[in-house]
C-alpha atoms as a PDB file:
ATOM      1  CA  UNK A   1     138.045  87.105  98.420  1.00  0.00           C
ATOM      2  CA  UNK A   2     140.653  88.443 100.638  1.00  0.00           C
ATOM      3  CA  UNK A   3     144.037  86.443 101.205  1.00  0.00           C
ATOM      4  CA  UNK A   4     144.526  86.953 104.810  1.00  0.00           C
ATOM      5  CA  UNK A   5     145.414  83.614 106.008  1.00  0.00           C
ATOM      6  CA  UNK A   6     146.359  80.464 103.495  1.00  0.00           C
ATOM      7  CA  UNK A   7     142.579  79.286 103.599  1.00  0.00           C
ATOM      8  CA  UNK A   8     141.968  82.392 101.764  1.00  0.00           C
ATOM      9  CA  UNK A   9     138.641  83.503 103.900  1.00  0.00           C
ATOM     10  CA  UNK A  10     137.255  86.790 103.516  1.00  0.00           C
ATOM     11  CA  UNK A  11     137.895  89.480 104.992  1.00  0.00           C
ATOM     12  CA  UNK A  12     135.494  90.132 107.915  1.00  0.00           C
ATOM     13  CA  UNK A  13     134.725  93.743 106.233  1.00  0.00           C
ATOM     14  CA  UNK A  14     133.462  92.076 103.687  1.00  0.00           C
ATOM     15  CA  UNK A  15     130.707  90.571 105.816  1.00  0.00           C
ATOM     16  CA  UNK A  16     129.175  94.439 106.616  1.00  0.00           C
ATOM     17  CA  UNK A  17     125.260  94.559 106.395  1.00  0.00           C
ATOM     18  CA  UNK A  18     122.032  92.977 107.790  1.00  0.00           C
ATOM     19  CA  UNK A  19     122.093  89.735 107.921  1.00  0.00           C
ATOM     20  CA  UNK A  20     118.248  88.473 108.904  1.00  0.00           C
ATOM     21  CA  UNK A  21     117.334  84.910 109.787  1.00  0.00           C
ATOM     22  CA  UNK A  22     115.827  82.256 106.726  1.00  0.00           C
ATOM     23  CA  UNK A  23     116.051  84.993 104.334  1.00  0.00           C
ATOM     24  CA  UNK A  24     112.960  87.114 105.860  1.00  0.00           C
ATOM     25  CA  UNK A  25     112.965  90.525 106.273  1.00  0.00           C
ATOM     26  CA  UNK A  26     110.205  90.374 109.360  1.00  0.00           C
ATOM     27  CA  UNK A  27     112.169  87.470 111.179  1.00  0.00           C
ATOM     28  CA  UNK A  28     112.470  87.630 114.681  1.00  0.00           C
ATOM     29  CA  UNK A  29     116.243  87.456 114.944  1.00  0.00           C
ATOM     30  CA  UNK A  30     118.960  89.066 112.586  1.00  0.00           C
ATOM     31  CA  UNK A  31     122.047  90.145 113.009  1.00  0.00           C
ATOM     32  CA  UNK A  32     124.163  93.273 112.031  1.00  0.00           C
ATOM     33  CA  UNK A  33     127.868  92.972 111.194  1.00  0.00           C
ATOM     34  CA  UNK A  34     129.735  96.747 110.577  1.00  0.00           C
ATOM     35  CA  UNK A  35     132.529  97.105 108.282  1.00  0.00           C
ATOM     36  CA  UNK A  36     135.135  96.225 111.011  1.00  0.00           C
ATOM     37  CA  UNK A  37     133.915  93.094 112.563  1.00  0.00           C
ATOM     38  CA  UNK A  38     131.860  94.155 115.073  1.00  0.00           C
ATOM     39  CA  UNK A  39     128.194  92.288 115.264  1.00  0.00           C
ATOM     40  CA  UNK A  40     124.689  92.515 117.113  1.00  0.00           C
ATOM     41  CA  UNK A  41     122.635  90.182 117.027  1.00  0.00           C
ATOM     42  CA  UNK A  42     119.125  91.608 117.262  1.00  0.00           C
ATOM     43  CA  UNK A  43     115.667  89.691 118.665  1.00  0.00           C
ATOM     44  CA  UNK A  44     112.207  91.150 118.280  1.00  0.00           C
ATOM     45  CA  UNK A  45     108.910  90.583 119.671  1.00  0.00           C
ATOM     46  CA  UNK A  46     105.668  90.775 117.585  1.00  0.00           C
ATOM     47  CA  UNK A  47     104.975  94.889 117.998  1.00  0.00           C
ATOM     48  CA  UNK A  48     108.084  95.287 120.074  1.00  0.00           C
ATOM     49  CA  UNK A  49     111.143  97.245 119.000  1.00  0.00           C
ATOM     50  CA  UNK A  50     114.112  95.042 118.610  1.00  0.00           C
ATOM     51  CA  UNK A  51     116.619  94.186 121.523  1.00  0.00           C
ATOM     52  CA  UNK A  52     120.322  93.817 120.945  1.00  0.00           C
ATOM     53  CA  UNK A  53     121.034  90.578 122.988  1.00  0.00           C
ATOM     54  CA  UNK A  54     124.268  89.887 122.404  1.00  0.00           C
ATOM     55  CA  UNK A  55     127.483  91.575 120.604  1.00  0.00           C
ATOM     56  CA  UNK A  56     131.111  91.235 119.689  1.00  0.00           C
ATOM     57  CA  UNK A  57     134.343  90.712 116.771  1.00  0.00           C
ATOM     58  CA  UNK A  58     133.462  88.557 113.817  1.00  0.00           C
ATOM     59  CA  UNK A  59     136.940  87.280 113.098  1.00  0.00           C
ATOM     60  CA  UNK A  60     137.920  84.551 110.447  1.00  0.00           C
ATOM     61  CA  UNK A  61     139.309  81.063 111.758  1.00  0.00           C
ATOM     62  CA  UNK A  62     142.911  80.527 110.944  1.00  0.00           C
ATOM     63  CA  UNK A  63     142.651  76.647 110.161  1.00  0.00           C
ATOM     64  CA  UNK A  64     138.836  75.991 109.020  1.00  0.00           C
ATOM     65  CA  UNK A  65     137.994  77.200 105.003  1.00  0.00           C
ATOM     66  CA  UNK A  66     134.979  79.208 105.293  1.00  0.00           C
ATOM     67  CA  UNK A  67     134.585  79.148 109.395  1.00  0.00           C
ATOM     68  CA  UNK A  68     134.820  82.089 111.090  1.00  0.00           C
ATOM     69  CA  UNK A  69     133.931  82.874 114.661  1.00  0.00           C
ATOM     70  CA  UNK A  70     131.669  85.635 116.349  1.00  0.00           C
ATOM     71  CA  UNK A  71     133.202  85.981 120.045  1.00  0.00           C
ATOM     72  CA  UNK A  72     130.912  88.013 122.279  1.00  0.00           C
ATOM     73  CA  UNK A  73     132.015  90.767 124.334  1.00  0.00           C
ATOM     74  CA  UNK A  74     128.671  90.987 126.612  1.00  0.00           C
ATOM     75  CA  UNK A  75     129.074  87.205 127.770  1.00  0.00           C
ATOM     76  CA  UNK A  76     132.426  85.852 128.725  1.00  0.00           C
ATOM     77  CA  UNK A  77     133.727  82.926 126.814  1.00  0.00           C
ATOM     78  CA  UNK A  78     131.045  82.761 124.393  1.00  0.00           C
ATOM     79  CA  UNK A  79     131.783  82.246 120.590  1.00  0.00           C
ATOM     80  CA  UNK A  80     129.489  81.534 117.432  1.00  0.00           C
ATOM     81  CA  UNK A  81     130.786  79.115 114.808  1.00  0.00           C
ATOM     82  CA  UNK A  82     129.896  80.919 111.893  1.00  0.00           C
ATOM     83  CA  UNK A  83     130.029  78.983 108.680  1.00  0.00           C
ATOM     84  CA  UNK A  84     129.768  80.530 104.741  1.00  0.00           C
ATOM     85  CA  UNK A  85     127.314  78.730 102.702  1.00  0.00           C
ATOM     86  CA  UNK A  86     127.882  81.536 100.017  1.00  0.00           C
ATOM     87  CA  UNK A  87     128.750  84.642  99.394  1.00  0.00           C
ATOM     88  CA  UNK A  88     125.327  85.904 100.841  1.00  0.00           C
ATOM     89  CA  UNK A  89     124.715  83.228 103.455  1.00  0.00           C
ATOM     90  CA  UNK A  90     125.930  82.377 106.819  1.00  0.00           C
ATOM     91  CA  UNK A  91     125.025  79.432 109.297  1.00  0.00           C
ATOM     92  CA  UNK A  92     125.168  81.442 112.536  1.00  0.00           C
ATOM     93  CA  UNK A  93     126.137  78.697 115.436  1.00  0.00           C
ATOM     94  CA  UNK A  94     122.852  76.478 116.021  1.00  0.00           C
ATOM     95  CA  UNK A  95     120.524  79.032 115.371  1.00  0.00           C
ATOM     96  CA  UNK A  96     120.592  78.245 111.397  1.00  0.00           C
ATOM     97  CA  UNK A  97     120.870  80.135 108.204  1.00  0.00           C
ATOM     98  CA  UNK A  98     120.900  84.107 107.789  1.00  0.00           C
ATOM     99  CA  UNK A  99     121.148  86.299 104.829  1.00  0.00           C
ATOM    100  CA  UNK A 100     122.206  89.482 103.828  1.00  0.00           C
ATOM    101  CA  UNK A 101     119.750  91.364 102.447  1.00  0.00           C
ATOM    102  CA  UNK A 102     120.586  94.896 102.976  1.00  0.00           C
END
């Protein structure tokens, strides 16, 4: 754990790798998350290449313990509540639970 506010949330770095949706390595939506912030959310169709559909900073919420926010950069005023179920779990917005498994 990082201590960079009083809530003592993680550092955002520590969030780096592939996050894909339910746990499953074939799911249709997962998201990537580099070691400074920055996030794509990927969508693939069956036999299609994946898509990057949306992007942005993954920062940590400064009053909320274990919320942090993903603020996209291709849609104005959009932002993903991002919750920590675990150290290798996060409930993206509405779309549900992702993992990190690379």
């Amino acid at each position: 754990w990082s201590w960079d506010s009083d809530l003592c949330q993680r550092n955002v770095s520590e969030f780096k790798g592939i996050w894909y949706y339910d746990g499953d390595l074939s799911a249709e939506t997962y998201i990537v998350i580099d070691g400074n912030g920055n996030w794509s959310y990927y969508q693939r169709a069956p036999g299609a290449e994946p898509a990057e559909m949306d992007c942005g900073v993954f920062t940590y919420s400064m009053d909320e313990v274990s919320t942090y926010y993903a603020d996209s950069t291709m849609y104005d005023g959009v932002s993903y509540r991002v919750f920590e179920v675990d150290e290798d779990s996060l409930v993206w917005g509405d779309e549900g639970v992702y993992y990190m498994m690379e």
